[in-house]
N, C-alpha and C. Protein backbone atom coordinates (compact mmCIF):
# COMPACT_ATOMS: atom_id res chain seq x y z
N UNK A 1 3.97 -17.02 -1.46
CA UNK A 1 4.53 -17.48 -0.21
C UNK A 1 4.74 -16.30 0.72
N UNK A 2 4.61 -16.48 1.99
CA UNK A 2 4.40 -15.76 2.74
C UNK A 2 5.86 -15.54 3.53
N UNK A 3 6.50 -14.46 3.89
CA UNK A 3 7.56 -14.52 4.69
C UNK A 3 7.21 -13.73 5.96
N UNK A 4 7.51 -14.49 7.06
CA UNK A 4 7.09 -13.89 8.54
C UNK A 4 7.50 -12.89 9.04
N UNK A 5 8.57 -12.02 8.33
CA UNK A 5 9.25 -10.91 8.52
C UNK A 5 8.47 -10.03 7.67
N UNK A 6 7.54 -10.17 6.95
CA UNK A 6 6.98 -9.43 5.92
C UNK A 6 5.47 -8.71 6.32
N UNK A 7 5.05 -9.55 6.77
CA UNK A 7 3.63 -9.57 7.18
C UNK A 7 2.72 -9.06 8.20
N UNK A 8 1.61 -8.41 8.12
CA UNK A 8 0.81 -7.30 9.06
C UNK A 8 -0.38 -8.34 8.83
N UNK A 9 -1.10 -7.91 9.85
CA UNK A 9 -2.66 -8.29 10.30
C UNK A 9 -3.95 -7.44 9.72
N UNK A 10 -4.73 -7.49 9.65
CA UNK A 10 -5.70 -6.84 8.72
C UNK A 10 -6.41 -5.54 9.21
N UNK A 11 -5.91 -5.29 10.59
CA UNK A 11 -5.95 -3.85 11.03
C UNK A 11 -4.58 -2.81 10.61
N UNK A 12 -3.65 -3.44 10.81
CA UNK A 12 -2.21 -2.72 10.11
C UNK A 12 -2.52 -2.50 8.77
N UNK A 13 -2.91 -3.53 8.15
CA UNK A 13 -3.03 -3.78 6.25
C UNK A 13 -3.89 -2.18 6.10
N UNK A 14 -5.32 -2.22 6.77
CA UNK A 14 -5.93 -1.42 6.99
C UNK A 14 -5.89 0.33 6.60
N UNK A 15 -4.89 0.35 8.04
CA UNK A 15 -4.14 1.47 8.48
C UNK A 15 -3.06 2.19 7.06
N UNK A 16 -2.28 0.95 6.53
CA UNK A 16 -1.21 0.77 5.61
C UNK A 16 -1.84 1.54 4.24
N UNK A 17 -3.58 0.90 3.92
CA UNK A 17 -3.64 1.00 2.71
C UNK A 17 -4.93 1.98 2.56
N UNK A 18 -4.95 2.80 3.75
CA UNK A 18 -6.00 3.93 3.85
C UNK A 18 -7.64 3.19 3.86
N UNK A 19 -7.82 1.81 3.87
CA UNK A 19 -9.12 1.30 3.99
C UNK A 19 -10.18 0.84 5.29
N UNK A 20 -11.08 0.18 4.92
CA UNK A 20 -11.44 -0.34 6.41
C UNK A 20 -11.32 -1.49 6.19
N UNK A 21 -10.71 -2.34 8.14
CA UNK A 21 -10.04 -3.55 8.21
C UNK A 21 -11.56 -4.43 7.13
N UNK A 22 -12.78 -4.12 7.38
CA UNK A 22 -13.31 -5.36 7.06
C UNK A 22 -13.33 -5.14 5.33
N UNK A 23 -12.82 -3.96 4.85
CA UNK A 23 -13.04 -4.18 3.59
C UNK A 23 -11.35 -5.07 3.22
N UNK A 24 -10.54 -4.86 3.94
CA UNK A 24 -9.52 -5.90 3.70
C UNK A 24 -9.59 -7.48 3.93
N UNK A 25 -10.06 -7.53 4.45
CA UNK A 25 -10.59 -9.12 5.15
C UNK A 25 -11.88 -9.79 3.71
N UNK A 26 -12.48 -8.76 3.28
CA UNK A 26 -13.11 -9.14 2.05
C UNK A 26 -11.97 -9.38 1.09
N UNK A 27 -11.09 -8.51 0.76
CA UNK A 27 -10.57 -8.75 -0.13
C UNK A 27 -9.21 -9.84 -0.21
N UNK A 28 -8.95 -10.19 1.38
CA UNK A 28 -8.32 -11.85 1.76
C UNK A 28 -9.29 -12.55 1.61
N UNK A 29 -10.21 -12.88 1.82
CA UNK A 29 -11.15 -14.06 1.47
C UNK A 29 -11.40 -14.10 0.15
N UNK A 30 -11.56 -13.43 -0.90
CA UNK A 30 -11.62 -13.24 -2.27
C UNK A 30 -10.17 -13.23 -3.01
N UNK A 31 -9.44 -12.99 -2.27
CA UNK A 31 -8.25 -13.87 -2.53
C UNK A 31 -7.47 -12.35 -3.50
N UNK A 32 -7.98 -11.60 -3.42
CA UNK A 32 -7.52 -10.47 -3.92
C UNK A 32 -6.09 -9.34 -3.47
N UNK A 33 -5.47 -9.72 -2.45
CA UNK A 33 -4.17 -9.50 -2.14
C UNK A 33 -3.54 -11.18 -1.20
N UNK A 34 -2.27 -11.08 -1.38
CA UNK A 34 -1.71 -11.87 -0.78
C UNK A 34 -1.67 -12.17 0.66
N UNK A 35 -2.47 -13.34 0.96
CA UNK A 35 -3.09 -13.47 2.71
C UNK A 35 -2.95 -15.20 3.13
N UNK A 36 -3.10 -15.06 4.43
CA UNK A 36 -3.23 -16.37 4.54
C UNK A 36 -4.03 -16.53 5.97
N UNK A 37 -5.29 -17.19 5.83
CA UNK A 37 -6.10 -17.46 7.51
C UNK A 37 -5.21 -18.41 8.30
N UNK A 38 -4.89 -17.55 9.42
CA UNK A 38 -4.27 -18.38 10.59
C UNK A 38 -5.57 -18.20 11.81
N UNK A 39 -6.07 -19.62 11.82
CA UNK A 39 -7.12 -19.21 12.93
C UNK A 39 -8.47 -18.54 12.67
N UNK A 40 -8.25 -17.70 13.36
CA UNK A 40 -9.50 -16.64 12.73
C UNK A 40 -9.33 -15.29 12.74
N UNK A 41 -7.90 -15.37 12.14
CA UNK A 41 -6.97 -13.83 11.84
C UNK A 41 -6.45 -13.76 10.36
N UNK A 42 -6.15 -13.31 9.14
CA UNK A 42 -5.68 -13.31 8.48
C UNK A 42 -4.36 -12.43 8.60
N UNK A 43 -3.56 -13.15 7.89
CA UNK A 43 -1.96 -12.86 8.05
C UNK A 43 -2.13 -12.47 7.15
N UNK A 44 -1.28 -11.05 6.57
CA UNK A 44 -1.47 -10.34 4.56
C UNK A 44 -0.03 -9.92 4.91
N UNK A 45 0.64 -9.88 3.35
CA UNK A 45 1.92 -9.90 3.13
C UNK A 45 2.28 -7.96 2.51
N UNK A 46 2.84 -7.45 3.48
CA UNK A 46 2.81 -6.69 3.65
C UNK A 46 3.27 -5.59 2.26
N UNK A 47 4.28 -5.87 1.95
CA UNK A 47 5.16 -6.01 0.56
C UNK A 47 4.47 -5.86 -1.03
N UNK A 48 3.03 -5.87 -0.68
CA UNK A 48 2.13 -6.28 -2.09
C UNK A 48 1.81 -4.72 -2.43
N UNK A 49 0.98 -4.71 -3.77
CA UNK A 49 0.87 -3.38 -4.08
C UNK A 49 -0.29 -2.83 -3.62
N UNK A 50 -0.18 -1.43 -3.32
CA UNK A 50 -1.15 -0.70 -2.14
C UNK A 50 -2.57 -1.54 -3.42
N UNK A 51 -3.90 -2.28 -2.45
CA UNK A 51 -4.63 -2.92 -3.18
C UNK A 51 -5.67 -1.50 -3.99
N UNK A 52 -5.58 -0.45 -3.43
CA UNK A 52 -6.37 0.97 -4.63
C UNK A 52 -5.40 1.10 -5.78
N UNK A 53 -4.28 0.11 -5.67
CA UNK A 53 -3.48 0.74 -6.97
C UNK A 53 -3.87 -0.16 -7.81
N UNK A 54 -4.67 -1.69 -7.66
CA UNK A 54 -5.36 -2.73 -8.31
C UNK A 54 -6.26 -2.05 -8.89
N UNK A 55 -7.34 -1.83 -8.21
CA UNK A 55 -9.02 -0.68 -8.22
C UNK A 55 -8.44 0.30 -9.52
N UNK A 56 -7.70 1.10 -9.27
CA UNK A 56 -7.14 2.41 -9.44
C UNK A 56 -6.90 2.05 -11.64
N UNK A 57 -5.86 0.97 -11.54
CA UNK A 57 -5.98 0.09 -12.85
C UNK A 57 -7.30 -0.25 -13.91
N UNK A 58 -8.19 -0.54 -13.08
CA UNK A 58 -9.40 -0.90 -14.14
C UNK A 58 -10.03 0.41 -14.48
N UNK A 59 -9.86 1.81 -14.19
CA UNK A 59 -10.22 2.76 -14.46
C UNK A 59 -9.76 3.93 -15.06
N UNK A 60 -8.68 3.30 -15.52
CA UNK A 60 -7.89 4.71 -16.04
C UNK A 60 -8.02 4.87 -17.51
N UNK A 61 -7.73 5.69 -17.83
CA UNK A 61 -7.75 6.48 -19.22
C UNK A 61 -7.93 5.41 -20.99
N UNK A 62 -9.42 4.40 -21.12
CA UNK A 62 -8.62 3.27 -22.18
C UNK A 62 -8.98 2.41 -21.61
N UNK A 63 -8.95 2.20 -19.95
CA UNK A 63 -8.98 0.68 -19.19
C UNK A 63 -9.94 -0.06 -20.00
N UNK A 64 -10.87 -0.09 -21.25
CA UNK A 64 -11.89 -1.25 -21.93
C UNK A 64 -10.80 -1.97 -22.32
N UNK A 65 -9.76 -1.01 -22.98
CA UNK A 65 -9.03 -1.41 -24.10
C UNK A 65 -7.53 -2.30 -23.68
N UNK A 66 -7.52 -2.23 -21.91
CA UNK A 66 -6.37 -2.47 -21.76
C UNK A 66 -6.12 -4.43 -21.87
N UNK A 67 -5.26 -4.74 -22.33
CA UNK A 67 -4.63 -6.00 -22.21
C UNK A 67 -4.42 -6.45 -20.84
N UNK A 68 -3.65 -6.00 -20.06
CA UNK A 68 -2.83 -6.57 -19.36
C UNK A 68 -2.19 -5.73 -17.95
N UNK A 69 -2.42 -5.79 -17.15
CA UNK A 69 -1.74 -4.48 -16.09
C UNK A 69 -0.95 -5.73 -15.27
N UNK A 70 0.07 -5.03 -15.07
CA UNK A 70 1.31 -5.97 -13.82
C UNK A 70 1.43 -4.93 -13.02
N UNK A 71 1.55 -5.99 -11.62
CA UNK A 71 2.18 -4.94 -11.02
C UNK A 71 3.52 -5.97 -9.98
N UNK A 72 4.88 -5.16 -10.10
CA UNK A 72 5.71 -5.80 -9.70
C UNK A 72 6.77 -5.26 -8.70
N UNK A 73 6.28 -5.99 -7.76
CA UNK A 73 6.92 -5.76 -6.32
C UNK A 73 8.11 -6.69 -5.62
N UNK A 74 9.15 -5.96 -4.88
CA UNK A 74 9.75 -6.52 -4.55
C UNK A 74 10.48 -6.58 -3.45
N UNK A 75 11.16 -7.07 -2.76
CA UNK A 75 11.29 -6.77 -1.07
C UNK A 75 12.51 -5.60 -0.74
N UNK A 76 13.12 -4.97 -2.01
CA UNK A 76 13.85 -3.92 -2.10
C UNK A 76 13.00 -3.31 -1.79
N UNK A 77 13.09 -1.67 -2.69
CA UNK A 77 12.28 -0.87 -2.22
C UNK A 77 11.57 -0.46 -4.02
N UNK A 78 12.11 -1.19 -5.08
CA UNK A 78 11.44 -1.04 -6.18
C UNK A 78 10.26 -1.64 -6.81
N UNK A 79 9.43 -0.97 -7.16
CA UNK A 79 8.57 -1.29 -7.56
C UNK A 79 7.65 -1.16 -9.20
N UNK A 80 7.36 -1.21 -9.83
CA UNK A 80 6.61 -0.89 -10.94
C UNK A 80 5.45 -1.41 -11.61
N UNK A 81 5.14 -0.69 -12.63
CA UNK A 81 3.66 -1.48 -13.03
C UNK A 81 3.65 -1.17 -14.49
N UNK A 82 2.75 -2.41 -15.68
CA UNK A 82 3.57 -2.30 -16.47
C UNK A 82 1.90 -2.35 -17.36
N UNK A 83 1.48 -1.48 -18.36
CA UNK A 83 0.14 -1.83 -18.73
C UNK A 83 0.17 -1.60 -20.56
N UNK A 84 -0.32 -2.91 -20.94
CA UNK A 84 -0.36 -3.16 -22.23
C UNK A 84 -1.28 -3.28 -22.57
N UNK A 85 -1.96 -2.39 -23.30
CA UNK A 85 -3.20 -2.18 -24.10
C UNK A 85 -3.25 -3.09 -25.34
N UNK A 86 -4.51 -3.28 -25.97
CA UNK A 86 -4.69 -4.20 -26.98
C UNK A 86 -4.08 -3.72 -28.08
N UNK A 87 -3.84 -5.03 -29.09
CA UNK A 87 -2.88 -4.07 -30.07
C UNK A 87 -3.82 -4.03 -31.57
N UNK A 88 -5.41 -4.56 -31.22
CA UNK A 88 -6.22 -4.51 -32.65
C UNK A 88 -7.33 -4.27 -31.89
N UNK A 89 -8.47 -3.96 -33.23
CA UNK A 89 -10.19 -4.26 -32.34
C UNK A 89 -10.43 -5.66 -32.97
N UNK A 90 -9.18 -6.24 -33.50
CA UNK A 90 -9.50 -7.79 -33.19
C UNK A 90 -9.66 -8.56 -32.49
N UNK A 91 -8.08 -8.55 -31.65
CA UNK A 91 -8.39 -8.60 -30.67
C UNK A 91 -8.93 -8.48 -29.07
N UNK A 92 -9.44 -7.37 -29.26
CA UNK A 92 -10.38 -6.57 -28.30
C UNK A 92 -11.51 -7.72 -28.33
N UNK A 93 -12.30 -7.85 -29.55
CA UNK A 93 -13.52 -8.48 -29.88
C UNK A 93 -13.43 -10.41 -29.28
N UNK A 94 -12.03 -10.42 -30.02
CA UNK A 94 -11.83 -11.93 -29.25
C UNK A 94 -11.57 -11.99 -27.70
N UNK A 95 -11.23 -11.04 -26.91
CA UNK A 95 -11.00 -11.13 -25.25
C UNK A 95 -12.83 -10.32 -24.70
N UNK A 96 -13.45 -9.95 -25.43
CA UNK A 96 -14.56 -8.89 -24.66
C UNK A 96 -15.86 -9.61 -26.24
N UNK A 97 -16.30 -10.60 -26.21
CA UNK A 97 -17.38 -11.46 -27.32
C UNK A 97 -18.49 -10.39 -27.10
N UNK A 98 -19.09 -10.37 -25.74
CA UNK A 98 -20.39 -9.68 -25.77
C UNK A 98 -20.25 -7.81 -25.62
N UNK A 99 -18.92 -7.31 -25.86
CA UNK A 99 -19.37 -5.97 -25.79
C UNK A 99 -19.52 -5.09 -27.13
N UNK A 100 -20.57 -4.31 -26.64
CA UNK A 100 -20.87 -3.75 -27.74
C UNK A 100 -20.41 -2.30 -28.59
N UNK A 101 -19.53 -2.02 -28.48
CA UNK A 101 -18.05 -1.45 -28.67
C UNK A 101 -18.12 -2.22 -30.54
N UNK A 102 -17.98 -0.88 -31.50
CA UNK A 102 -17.96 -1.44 -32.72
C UNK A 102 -16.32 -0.66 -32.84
N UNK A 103 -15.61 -1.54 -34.24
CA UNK A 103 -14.26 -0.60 -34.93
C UNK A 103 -14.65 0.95 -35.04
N UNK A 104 -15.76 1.25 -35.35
CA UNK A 104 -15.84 2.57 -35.28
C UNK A 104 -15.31 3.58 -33.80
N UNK A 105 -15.89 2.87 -33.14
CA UNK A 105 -15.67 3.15 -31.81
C UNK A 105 -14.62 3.30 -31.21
N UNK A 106 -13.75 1.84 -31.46
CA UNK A 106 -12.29 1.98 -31.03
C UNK A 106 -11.46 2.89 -31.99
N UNK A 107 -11.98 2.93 -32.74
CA UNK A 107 -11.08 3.88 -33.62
C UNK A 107 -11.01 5.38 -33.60
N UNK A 108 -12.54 5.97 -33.39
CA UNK A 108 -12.69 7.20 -32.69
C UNK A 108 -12.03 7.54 -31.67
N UNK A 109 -12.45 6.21 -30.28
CA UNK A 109 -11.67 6.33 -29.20
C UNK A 109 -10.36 7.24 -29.32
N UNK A 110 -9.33 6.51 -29.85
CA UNK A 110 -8.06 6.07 -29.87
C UNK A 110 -7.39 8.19 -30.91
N UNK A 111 -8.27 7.79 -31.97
CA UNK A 111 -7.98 8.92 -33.37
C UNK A 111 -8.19 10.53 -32.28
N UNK A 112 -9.48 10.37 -31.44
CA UNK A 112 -10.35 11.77 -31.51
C UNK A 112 -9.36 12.36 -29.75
N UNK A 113 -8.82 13.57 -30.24
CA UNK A 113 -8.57 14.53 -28.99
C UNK A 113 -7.12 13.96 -28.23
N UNK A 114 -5.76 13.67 -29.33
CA UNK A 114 -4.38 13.64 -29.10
C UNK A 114 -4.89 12.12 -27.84
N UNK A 115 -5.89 11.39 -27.73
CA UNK A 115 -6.54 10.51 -26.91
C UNK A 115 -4.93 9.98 -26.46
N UNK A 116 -4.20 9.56 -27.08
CA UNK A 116 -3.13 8.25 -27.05
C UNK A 116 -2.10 9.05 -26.25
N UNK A 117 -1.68 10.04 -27.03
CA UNK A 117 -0.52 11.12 -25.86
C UNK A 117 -1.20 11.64 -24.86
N UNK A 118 -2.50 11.98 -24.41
CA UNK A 118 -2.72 11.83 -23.22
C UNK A 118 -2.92 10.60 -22.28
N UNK A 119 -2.86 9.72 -22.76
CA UNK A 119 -2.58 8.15 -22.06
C UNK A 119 -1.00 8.20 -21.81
N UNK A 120 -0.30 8.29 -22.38
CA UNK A 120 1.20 7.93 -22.36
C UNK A 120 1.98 9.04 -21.72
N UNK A 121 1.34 10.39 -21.79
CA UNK A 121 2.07 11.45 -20.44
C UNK A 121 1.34 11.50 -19.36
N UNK A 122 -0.07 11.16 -19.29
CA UNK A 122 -0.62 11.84 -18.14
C UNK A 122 -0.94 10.52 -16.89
N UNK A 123 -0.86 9.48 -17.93
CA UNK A 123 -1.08 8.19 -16.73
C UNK A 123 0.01 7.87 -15.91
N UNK A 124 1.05 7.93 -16.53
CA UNK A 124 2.26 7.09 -15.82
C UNK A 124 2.33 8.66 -14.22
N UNK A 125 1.68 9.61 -14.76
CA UNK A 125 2.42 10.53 -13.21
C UNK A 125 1.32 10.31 -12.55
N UNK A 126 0.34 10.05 -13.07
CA UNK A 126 -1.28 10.15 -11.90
C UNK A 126 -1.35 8.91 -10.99
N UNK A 127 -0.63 7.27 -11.89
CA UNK A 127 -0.16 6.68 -10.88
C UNK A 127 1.26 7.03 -9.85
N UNK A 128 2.08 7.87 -10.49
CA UNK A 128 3.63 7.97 -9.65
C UNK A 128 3.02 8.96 -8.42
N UNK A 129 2.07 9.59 -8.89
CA UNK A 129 1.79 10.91 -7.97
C UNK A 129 0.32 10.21 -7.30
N UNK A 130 -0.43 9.40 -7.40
CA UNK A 130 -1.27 8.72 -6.17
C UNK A 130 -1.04 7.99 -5.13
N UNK A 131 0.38 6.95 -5.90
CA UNK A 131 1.12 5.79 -5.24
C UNK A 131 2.30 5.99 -5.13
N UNK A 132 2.98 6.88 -4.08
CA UNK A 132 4.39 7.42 -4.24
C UNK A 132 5.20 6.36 -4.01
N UNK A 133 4.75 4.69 -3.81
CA UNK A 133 5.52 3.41 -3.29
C UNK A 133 5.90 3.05 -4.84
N UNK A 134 5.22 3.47 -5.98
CA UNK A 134 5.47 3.11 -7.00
C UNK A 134 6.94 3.72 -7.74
N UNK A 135 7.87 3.37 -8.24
CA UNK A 135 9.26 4.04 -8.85
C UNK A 135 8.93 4.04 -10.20
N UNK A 136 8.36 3.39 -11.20
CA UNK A 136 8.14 3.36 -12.64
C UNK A 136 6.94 2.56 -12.80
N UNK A 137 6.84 3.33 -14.28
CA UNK A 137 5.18 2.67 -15.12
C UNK A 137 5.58 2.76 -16.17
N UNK A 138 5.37 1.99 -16.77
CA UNK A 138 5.55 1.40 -18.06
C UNK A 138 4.27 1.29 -19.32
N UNK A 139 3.51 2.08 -20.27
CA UNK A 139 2.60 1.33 -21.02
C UNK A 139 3.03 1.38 -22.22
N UNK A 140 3.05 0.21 -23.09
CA UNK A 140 2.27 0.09 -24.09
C UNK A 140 1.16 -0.25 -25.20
N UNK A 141 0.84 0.92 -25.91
CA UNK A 141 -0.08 0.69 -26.75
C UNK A 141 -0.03 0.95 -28.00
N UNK A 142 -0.23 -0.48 -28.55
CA UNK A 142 -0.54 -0.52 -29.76
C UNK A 142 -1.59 -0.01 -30.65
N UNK A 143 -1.47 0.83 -31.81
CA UNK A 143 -2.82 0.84 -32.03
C UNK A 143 -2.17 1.54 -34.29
N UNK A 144 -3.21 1.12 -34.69
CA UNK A 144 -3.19 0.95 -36.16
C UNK A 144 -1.41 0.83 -36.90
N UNK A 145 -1.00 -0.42 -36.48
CA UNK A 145 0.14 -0.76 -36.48
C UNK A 145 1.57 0.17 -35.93
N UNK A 146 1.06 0.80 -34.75
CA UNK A 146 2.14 1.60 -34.77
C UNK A 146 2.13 1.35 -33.16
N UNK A 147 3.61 0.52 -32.44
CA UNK A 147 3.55 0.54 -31.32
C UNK A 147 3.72 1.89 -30.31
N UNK A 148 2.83 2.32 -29.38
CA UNK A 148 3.16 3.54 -28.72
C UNK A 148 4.00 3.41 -27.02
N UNK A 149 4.96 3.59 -27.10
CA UNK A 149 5.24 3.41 -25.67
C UNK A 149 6.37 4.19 -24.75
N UNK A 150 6.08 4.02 -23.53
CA UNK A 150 6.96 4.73 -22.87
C UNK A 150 7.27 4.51 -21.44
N UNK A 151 8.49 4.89 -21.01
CA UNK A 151 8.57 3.91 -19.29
C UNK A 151 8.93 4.84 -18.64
N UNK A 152 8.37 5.61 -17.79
CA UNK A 152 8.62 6.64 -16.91
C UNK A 152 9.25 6.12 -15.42
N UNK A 153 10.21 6.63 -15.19
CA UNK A 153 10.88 6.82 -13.74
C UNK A 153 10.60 7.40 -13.08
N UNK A 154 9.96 7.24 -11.49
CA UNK A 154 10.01 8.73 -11.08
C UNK A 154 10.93 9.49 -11.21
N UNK A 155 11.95 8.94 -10.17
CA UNK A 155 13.33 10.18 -10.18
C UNK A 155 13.45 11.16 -11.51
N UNK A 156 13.15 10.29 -12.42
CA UNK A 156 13.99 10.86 -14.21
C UNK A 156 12.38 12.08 -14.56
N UNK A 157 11.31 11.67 -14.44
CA UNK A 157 9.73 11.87 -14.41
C UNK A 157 10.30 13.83 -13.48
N UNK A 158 10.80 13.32 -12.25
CA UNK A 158 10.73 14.60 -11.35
C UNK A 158 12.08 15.78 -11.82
N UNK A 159 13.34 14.72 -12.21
CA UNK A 159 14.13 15.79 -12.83
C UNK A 159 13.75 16.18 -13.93
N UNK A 160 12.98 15.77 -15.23
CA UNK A 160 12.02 16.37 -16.39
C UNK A 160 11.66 18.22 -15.84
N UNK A 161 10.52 17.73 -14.99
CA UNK A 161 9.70 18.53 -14.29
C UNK A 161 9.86 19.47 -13.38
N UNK A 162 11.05 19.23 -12.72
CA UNK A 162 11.76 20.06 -11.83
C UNK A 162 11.24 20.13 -10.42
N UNK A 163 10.61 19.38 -9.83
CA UNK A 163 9.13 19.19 -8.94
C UNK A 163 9.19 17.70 -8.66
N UNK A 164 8.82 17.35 -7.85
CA UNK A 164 8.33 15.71 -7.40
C UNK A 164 7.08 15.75 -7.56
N UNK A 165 6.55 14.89 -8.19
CA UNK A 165 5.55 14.25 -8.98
C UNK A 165 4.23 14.00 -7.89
N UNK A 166 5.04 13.05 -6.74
CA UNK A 166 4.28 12.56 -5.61
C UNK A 166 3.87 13.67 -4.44
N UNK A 167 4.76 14.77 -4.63
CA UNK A 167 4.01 16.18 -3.49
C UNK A 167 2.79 16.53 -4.11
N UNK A 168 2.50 16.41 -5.47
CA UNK A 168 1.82 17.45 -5.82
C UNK A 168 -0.09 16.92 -5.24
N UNK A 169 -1.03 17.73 -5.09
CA UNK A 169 -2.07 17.04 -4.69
C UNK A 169 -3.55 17.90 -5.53
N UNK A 170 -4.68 17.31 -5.74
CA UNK A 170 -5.62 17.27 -6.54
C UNK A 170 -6.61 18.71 -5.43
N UNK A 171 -6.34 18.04 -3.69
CA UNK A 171 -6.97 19.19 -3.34
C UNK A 171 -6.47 20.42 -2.85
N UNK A 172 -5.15 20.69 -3.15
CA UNK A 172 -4.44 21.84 -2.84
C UNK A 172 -4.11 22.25 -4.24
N UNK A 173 -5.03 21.86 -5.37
CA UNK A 173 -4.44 22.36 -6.84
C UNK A 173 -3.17 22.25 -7.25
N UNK A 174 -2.30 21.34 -6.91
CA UNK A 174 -1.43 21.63 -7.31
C UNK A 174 -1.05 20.94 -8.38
N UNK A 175 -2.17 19.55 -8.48
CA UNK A 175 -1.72 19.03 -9.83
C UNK A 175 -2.23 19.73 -10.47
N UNK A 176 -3.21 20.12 -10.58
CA UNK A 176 -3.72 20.86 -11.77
C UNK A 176 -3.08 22.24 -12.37
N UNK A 177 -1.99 22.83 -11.17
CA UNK A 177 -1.37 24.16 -11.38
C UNK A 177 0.04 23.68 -11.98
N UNK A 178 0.72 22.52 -11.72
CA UNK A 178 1.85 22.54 -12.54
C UNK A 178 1.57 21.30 -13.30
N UNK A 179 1.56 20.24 -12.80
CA UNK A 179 1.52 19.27 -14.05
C UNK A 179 0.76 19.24 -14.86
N UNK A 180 -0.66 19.31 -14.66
CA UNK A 180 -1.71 19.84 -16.04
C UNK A 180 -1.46 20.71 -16.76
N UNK A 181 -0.66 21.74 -15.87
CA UNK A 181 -0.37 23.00 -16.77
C UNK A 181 0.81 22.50 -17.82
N UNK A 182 2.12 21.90 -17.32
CA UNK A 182 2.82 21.41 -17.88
C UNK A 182 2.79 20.17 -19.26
N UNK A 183 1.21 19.72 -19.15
CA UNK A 183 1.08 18.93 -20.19
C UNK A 183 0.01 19.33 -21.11
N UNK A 184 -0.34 20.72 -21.11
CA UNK A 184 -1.68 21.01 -21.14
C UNK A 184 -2.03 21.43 -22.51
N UNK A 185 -0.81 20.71 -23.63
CA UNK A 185 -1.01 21.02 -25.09
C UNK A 185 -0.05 20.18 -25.53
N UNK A 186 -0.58 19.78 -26.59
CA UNK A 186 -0.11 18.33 -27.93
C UNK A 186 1.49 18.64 -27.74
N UNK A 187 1.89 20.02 -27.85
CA UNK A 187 3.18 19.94 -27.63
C UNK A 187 3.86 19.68 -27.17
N UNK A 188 3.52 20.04 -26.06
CA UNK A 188 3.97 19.59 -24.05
C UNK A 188 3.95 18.30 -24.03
N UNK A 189 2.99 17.50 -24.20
CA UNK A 189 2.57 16.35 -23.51
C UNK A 189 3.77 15.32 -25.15
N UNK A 190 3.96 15.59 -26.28
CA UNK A 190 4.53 15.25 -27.24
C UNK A 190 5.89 15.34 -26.43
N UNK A 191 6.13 16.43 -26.40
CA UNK A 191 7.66 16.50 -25.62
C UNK A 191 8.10 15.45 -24.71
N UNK A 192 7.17 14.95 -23.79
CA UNK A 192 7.26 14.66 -22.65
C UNK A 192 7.45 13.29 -22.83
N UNK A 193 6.22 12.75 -23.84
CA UNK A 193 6.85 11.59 -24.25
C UNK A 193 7.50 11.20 -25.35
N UNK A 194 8.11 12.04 -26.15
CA UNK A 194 9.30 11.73 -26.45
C UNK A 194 10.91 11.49 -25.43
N UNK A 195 11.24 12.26 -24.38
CA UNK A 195 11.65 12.20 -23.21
C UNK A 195 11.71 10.75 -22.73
N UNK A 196 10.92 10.38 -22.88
CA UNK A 196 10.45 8.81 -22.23
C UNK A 196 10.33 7.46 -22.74
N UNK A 197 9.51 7.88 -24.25
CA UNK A 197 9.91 6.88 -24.93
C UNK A 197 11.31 6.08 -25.53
């Protein structure tokens, strides 16, 4: 439902969400953010989550493996997103019939290169620090009966770190100079989510 106090036009949406108006107007007709045609204008509800933080979801660190991504917005100013990975390659196989992804595979995945603690420290800041509208991320993942999880705050995320999460940027190095640096061994990144979990 749409509230009239809420809502921008698909050049604002545009402007709002760093895209072009007609790639927003695709993604109101596809029904892919919250819109409504008045005429031959679409009304979009302003309040929804920046739509690259949708995009941004099917690609991150695991995304074959993920279950479930939320994202939950609200007319405060809090927001979060909440992503639950599969908890077998059983059920992987029963949601994904034709891919060709064997147990070996998921299991390598998951076993080879601390894979899982770099999902659980390094995702929750790459969304806090792309989408600074975001306040917390939440994942868990299950994997050979052992639930893994953890819910990061920003605020709590930036007093950890000593730094705000959301200044830091990819082309001024700076993620890569403190927060990579800061997670940049089993230990670090162990620490971090212990902290959190």
């Amino acid at each position: 439902m749409l509230h009239l106090d809420h809502v921008i036009g698909a050049k604002e949406a545009a402007e709002l969400w760093n895209v072009t108006e007609g790639h927003i107007k695709n993604l109101c007709a596809n029904r892919e953010v919250v819109a409504k045609k008045v005429g031959n204008a679409w009304v979009i509800e302003k309040n929804q989550p920046h739509v690259a933080l949708k995009q941004h979801l099917k690609v991150i660190t695991g995304a074959p493996f993920i279950k479930s991504a939320s994202i939950f917005s609200t007319y405060d100013e809090y927001k979060k997103v909440k992503i639950n990975y599969i908890a077998s390659f059983h059920e992987f196989v029963e949601e994904n019939k034709e891919s060709k992804i064997t147990n070996d595979d998921y299991q390598e995945y998951f076993w080879s290169g601390d894979k899982i603690n770099k999902i659980l420290a390094i995702e929750p800041a790459r969304i806090l620090n792309k989408f600074p509208e975001t306040d917390e991320v939440e994942i868990v993942l299950p994997f050979n009966d052992k639930v893994n999880k953890v819910r990061v705050q920003k605020e709590s995320l930036n007093q950890y770190l000593g730094y705000k999460i959301e200044n830091l940027s990819f082309k001024d190095h700076t993620w890569h100079e403190k927060f990579l640096k800061d997670t940049s061994s089993k230990a670090k990144r162990a620490k971090l989510i212990k902290e959190f979990s």
